[in-house]
C-alpha atoms as a PDB file:
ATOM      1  CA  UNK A   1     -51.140 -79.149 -85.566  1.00  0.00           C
ATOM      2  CA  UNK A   2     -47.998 -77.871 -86.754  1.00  0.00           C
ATOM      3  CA  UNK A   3     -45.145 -80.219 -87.338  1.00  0.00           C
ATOM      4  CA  UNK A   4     -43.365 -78.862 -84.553  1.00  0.00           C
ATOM      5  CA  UNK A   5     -46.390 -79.331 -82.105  1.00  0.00           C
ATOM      6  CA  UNK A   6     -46.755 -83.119 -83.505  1.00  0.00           C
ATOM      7  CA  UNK A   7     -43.030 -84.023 -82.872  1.00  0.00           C
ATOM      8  CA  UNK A   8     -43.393 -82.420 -79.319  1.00  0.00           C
ATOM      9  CA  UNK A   9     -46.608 -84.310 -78.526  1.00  0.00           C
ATOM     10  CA  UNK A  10     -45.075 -87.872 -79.543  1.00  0.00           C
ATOM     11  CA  UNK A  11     -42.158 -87.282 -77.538  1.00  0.00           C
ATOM     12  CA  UNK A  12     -44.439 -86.901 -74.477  1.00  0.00           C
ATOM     13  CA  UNK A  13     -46.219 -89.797 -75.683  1.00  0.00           C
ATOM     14  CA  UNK A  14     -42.756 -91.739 -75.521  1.00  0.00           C
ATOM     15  CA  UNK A  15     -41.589 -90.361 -72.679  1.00  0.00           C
ATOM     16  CA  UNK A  16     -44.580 -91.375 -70.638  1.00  0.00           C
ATOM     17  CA  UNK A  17     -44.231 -94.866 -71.979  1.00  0.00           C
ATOM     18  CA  UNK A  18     -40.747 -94.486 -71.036  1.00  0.00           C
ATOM     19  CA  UNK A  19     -41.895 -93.868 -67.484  1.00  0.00           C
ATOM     20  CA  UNK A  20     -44.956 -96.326 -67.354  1.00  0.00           C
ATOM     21  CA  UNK A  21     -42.493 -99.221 -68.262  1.00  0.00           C
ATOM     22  CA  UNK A  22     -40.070 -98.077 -66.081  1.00  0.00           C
ATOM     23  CA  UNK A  23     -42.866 -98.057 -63.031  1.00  0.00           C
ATOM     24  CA  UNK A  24     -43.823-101.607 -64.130  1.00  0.00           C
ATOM     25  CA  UNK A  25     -40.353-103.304 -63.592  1.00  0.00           C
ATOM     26  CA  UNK A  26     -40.052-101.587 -60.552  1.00  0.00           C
ATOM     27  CA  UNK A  27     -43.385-102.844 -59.483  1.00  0.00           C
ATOM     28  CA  UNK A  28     -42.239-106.424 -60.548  1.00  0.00           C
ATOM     29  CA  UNK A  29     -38.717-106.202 -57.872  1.00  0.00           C
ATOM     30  CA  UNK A  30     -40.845-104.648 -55.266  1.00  0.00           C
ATOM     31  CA  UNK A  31     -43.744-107.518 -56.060  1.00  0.00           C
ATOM     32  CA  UNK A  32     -40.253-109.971 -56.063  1.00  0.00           C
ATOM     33  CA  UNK A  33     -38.547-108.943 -53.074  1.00  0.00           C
ATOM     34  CA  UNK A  34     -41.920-108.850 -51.254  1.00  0.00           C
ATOM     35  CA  UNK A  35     -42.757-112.250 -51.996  1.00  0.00           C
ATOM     36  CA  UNK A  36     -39.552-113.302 -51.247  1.00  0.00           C
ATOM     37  CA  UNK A  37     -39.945-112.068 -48.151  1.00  0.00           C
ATOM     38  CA  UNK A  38     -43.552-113.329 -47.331  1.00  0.00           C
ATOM     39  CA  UNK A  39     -41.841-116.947 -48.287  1.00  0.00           C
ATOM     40  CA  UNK A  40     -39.354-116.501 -45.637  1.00  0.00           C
ATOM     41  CA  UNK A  41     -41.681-115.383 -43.034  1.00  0.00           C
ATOM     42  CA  UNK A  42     -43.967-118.358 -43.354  1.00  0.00           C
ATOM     43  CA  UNK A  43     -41.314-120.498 -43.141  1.00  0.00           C
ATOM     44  CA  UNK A  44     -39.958-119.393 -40.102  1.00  0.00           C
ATOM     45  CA  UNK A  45     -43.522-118.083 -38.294  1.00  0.00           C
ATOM     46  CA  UNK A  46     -43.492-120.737 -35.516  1.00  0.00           C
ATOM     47  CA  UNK A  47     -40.115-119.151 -34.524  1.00  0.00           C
ATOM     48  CA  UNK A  48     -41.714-115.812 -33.609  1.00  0.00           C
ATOM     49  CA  UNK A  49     -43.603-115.137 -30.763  1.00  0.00           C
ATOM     50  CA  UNK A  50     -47.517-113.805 -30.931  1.00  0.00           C
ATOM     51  CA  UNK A  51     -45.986-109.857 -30.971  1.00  0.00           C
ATOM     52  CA  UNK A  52     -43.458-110.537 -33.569  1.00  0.00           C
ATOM     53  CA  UNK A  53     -46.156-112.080 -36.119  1.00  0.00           C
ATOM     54  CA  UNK A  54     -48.394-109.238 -34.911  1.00  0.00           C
ATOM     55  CA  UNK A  55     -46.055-106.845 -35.912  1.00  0.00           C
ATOM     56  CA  UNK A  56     -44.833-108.931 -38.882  1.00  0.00           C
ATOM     57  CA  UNK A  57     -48.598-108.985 -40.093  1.00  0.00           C
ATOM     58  CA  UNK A  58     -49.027-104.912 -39.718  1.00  0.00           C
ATOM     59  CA  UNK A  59     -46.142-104.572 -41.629  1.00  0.00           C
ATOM     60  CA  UNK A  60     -47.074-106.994 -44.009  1.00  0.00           C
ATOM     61  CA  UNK A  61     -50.277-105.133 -44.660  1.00  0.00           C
ATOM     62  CA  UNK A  62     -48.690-101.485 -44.694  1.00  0.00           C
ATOM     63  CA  UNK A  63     -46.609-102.611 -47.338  1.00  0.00           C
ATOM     64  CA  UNK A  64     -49.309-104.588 -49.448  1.00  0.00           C
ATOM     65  CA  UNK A  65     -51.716-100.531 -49.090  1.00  0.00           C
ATOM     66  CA  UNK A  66     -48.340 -99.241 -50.763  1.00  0.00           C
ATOM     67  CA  UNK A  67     -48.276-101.834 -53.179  1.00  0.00           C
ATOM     68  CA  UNK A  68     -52.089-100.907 -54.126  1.00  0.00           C
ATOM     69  CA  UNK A  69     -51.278 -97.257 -54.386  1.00  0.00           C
ATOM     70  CA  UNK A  70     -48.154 -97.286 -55.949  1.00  0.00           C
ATOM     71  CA  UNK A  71     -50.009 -99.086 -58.837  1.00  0.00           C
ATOM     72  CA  UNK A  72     -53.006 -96.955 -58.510  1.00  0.00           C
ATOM     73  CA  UNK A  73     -50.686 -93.750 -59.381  1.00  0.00           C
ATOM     74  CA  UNK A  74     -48.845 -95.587 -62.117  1.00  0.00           C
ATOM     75  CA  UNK A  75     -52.329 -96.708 -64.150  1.00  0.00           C
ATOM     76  CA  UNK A  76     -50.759-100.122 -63.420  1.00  0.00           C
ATOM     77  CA  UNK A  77     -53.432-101.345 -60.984  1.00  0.00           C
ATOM     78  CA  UNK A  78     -55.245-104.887 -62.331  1.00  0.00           C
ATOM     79  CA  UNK A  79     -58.921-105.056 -63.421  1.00  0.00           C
ATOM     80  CA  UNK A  80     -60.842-106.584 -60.362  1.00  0.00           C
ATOM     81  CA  UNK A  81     -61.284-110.395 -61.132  1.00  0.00           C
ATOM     82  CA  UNK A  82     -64.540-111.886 -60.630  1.00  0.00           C
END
């Protein structure tokens, strides 16, 4: 490749670090807030009645699917652990 071509192709290659890193702290405040959140909720679960913790629960789970995709789009999903 021409030099041109190879500075081009490392500044993609930084830029998509750029962005990868960028997706990883914001995974880490989502991943935060979320358990932050979670703490709360346990905390306080005997306060709620059966359709608030339903509800609480569904939610819970909706959010955790994000979670999974969000890293699964990134390339910032874990290796399964056996």
């Amino acid at each position: 490749m021409s030099k041109t071509q190879d500075k081009r192709a490392a500044r993609i290659a930084e830029q998509k670090a750029f962005i990868k890193q960028r997706r990883l702290q914001e995974l880490k405040v989502l991943e935060a807030q979320f358990n932050l959140g979670l703490e709360l909720y346990e905390k306080n679960k005997e306060k709620l009645s059966a359709e608030e913790i339903e509800q609480m629960e569904a939610e819970k789970q909706k959010f955790m699917d994000s979670l999974f995709k969000f890293k699964k789009e990134h390339g910032l999903a874990e290796e399964p652990q056996e």
